[in-house]
Protein backbone atom coordinates (compact mmCIF):
# COMPACT_ATOMS: atom_id res chain seq x y z
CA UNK A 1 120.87 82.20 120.56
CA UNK A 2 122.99 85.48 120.67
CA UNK A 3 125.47 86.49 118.10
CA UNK A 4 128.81 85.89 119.80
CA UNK A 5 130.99 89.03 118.97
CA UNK A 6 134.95 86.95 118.78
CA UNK A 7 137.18 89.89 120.31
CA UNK A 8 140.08 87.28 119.91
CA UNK A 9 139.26 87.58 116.07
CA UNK A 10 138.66 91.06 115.88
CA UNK A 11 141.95 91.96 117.66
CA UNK A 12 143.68 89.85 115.79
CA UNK A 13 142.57 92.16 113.08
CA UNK A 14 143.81 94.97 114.45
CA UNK A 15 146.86 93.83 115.58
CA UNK A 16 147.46 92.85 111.53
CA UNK A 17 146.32 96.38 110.75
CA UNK A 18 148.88 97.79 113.16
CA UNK A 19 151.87 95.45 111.95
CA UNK A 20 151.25 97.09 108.68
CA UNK A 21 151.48 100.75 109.87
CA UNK A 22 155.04 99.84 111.97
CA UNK A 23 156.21 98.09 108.95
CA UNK A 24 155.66 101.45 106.51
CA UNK A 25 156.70 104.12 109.12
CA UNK A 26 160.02 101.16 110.06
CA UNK A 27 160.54 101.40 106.11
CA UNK A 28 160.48 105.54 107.12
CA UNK A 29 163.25 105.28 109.87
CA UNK A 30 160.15 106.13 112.22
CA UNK A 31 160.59 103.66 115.47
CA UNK A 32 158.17 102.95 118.17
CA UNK A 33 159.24 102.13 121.77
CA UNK A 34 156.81 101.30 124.71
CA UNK A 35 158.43 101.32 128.10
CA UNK A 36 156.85 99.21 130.81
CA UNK A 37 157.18 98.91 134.34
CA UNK A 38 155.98 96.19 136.85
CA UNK A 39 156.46 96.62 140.57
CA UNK A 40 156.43 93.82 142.56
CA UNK A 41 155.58 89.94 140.95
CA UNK A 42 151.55 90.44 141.58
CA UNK A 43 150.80 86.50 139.32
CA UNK A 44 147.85 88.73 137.02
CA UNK A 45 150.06 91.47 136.39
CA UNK A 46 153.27 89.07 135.34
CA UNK A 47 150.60 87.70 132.51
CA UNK A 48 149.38 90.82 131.38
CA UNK A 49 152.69 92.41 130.82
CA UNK A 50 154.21 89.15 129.42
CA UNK A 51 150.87 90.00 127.07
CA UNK A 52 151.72 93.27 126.47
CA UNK A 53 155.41 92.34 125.47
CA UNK A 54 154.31 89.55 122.89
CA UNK A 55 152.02 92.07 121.25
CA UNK A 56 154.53 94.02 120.69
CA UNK A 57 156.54 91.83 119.57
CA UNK A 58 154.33 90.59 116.71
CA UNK A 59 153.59 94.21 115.93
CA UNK A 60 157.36 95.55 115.36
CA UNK A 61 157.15 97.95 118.26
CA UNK A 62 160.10 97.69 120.37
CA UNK A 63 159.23 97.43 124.19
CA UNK A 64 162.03 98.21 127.14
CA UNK A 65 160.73 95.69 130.40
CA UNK A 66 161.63 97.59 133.90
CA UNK A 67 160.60 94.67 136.87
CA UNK A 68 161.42 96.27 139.39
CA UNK A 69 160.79 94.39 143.32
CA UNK A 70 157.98 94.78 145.80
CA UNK A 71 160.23 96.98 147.71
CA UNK A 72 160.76 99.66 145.17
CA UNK A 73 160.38 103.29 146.61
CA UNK A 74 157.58 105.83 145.06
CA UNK A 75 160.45 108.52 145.02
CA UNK A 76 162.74 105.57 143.00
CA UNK A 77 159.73 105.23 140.43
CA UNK A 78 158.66 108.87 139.91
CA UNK A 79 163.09 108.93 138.84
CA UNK A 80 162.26 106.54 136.52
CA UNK A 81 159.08 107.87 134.55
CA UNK A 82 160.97 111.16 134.78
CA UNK A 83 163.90 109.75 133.10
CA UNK A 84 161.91 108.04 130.61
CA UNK A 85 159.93 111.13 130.14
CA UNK A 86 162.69 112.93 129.08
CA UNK A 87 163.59 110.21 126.67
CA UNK A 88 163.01 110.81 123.01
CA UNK A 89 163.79 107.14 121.80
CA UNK A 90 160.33 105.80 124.04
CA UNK A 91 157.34 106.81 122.50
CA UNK A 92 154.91 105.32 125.41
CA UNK A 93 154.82 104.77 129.20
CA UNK A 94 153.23 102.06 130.96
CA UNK A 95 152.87 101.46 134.38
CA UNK A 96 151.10 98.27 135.00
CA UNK A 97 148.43 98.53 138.27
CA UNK A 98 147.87 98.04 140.98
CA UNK A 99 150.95 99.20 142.47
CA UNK A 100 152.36 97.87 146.16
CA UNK A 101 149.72 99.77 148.81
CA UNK A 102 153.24 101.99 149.67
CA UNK A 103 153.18 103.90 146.00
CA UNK A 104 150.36 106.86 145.07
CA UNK A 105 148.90 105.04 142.09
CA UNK A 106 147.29 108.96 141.42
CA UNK A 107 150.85 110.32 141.97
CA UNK A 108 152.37 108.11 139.66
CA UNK A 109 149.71 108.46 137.00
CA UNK A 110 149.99 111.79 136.83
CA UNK A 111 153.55 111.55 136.49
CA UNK A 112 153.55 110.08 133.18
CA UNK A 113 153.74 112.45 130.34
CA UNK A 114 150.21 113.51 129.02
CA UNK A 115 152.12 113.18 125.23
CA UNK A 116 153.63 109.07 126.72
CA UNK A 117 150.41 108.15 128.39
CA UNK A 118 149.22 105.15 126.08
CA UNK A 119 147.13 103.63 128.72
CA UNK A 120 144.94 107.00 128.70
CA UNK A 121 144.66 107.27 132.23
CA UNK A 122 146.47 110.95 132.84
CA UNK A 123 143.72 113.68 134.01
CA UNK A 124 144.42 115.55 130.07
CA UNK A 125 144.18 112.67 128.41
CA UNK A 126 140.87 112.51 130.30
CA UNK A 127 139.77 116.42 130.05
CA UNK A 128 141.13 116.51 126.12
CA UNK A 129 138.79 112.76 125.41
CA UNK A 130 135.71 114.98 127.44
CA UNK A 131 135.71 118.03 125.23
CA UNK A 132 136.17 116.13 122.22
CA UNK A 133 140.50 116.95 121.80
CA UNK A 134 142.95 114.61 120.41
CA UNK A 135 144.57 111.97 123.32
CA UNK A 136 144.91 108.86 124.29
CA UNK A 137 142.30 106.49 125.35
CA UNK A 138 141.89 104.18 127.89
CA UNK A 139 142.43 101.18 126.02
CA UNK A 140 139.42 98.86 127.06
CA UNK A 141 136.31 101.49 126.58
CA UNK A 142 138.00 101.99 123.33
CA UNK A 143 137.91 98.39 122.70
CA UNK A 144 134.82 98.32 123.43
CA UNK A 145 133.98 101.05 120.48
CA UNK A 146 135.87 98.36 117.88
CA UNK A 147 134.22 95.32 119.09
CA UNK A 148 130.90 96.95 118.27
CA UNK A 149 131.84 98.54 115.17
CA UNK A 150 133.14 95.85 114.07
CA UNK A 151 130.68 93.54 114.99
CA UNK A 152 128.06 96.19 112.38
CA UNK A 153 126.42 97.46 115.65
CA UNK A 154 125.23 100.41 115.24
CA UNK A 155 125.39 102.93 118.24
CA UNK A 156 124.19 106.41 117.22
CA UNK A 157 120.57 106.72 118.28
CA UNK A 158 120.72 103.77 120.60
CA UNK A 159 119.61 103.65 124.06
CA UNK A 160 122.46 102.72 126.00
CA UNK A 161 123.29 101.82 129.54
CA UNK A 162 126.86 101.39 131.57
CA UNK A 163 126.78 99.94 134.57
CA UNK A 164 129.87 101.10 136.36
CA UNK A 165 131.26 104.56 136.98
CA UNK A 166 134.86 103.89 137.70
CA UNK A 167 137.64 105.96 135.80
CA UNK A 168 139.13 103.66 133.95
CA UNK A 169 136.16 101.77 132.40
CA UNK A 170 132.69 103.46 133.38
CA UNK A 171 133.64 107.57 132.83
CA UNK A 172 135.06 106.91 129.93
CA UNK A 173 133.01 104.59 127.93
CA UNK A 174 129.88 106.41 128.97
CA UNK A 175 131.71 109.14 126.91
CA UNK A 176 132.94 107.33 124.14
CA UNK A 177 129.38 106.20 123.48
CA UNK A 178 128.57 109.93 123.60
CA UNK A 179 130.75 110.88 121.11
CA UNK A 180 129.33 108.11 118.89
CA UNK A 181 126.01 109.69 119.46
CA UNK A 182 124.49 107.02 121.58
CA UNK A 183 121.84 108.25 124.18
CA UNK A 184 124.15 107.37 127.58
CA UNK A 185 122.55 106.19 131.01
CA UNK A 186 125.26 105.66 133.35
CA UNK A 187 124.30 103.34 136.65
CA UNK A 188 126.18 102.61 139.81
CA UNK A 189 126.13 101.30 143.77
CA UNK A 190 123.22 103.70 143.82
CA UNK A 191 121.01 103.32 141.16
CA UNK A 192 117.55 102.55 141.94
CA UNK A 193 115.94 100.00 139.85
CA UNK A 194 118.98 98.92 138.11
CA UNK A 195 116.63 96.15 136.39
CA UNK A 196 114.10 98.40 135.41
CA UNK A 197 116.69 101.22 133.84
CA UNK A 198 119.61 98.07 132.04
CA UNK A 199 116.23 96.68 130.37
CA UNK A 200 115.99 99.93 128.45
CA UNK A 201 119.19 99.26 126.96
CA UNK A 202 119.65 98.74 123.21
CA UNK A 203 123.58 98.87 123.99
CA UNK A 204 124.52 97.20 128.14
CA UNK A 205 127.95 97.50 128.77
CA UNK A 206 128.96 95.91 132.04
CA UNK A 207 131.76 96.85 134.13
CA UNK A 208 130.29 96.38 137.89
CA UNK A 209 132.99 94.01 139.14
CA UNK A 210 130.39 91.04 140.27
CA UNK A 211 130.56 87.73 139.18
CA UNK A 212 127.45 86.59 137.01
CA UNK A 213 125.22 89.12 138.13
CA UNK A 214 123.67 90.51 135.34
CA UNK A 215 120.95 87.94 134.18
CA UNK A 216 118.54 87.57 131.80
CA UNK A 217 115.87 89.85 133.64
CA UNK A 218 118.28 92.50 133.26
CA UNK A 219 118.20 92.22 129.65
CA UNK A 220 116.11 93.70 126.56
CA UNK A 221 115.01 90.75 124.04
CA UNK A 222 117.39 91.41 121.17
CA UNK A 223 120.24 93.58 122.94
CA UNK A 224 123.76 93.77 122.86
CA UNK A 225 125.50 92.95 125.97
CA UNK A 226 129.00 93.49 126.31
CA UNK A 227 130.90 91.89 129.35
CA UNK A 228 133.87 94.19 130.99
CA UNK A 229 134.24 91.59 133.89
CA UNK A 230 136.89 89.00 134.76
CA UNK A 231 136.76 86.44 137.92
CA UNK A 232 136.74 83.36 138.88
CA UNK A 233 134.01 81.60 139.44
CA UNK A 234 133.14 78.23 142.01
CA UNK A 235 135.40 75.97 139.73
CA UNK A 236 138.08 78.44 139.30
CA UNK A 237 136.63 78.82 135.58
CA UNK A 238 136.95 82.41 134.28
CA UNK A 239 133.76 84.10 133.78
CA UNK A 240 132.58 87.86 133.79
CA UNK A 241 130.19 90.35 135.24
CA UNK A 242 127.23 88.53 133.06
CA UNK A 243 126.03 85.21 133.66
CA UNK A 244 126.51 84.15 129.95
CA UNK A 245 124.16 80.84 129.49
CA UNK A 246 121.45 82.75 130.82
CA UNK A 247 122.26 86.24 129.02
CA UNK A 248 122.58 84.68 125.79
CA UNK A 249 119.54 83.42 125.19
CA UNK A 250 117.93 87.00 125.36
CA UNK A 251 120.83 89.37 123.95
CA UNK A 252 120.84 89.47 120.53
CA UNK A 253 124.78 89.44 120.78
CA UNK A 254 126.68 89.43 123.29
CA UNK A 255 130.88 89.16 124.57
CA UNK A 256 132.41 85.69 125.90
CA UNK A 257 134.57 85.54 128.90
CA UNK A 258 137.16 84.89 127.97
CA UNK A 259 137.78 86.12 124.36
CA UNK A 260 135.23 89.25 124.44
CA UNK A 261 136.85 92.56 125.70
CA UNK A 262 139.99 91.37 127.11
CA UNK A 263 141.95 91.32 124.11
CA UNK A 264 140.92 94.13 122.63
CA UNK A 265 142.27 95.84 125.73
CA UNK A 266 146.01 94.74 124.61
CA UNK A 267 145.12 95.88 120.63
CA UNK A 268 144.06 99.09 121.88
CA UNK A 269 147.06 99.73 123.97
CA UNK A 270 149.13 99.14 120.96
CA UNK A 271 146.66 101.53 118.52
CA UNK A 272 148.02 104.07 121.36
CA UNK A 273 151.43 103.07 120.94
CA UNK A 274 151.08 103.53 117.12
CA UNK A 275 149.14 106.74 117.54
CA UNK A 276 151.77 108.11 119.74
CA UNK A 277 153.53 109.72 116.77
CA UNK A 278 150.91 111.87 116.01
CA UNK A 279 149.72 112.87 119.70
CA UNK A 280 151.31 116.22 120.04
């Protein structure tokens, strides 16, 4: 049976890491503010920002909550990232997606300030995290990176494979790999013999946004699989982009769903928040 790599446990422990930092630079008079901003009352979105909030809570990082309704303009939000732009007290913007179909998500990502955007997703944090400058992150590929450091997995030299090229998960992980020296196969929609070219894979990290597809016969004997997905399945049980009983028993270890990547999404975000200080 796999190794099960706890992401619960392992953000826990850098959450406690964190709480440290605030707690020497509060000592310092140094403060750390995350703005957020929810449009609409989208059920997933309410929990991830009531998420967000608690881990900052537990942290020490102060957090300002904009909900703003459905009906909210794009003109009336791009007034608000401006003004908190222009804000020195708040040290990180978040603008929690999807917005309502009538908002530019690209407009309003790009609005955020390159030196406020904690969630990593501004085209320089992306350009400065692709020729190897300081930035922020997107917060679950970075995750991703602690879960299997953490977990003693070793990445340089390995053979591994992302399944999923979108730009918040699949770009950027493929990359972070990179940069850990990790030989980096990146597959997609288009990919032909997807089997053939994830069961080369010391390192599968899947973010295709399919329940359970990924089975055992995509998997190496030994591997470590690490599960980006979240849906629910038949019996409205969450599960990922792996089908886990069957996985498991080939991966040497591999991510739950829940408790794999998803909290180390939220620890990550608040690394950013942290780092913020020092992003220039």
């Amino acid at each position: 049976m796999a190794q099960l790599i706890d992401g619960k446990a392992i953000s826990k422990q850098i959450k406690d890491e964190l709480k440290e930092q605030v707690a020497e630079l509060s000592a310092k008079g140094v403060k750390i503010c995350l703005a957020v901003i929810q449009v609409g009352n989208d059920p997933a979105s309410s929990v991830y920002v009531g998420n967000k909030k608690k881990a900052c809570a537990y942290i020490g990082i102060d957090s300002l909550s904009y909900e703003l309704p459905e009906e909210t303009t794009e003109e009336e939000l791009l007034e608000l990232i401006d003004k908190l732009n222009k804000d020195d007290a708040v040290n990180g913007i978040l603008v929690q997606l999807p917005v309502p179909k009538h908002i530019d998500e690209d407009k309003i990502i790009k609005a955020i300030s390159p030196l406020k955007d904690v969630d990593g997703f501004h085209p320089m944090s992306v350009g400065a995290l692709s020729i190897g400058q300081p930035g922020f992150v997107s917060c679950t590929p970075a995750g991703v990176i602690q879960l299997l450091k953490r977990s003693g997995i070793v990445i340089a030299g390995k053979e591994c494979v992302v399944i999923g090229r979108s730009n918040i998960v699949g770009k950027p992980m493929a990359m972070l790999l990179l940069r850990e020296n990790g030989t980096v196969t990146i597959c997609h929609s288009k990919t032909k013999d997807l089997k053939e070219v994830c069961k080369r894979a010391d390192i599968l990290v899947v973010a295709i946004g399919r329940p359970k597809m990924i089975d055992a016969s995509y998997i190496k004997e030994g591997a470590t699989v690490i599960d980006v997905g979240i849906h629910r399945d038949e019996n409205n049980k969450l599960c990922g982009d792996v089908d886990f009983e069957s996985a498991s028993k080939v991966a040497g270890a591999i991510t739950p769903v829940p408790g794999g990547v998803g909290p180390m999404t939220i620890a990550m975000l608040m690394h950013n928040c942290v780092d913020s200080i020092n992003i220039k």
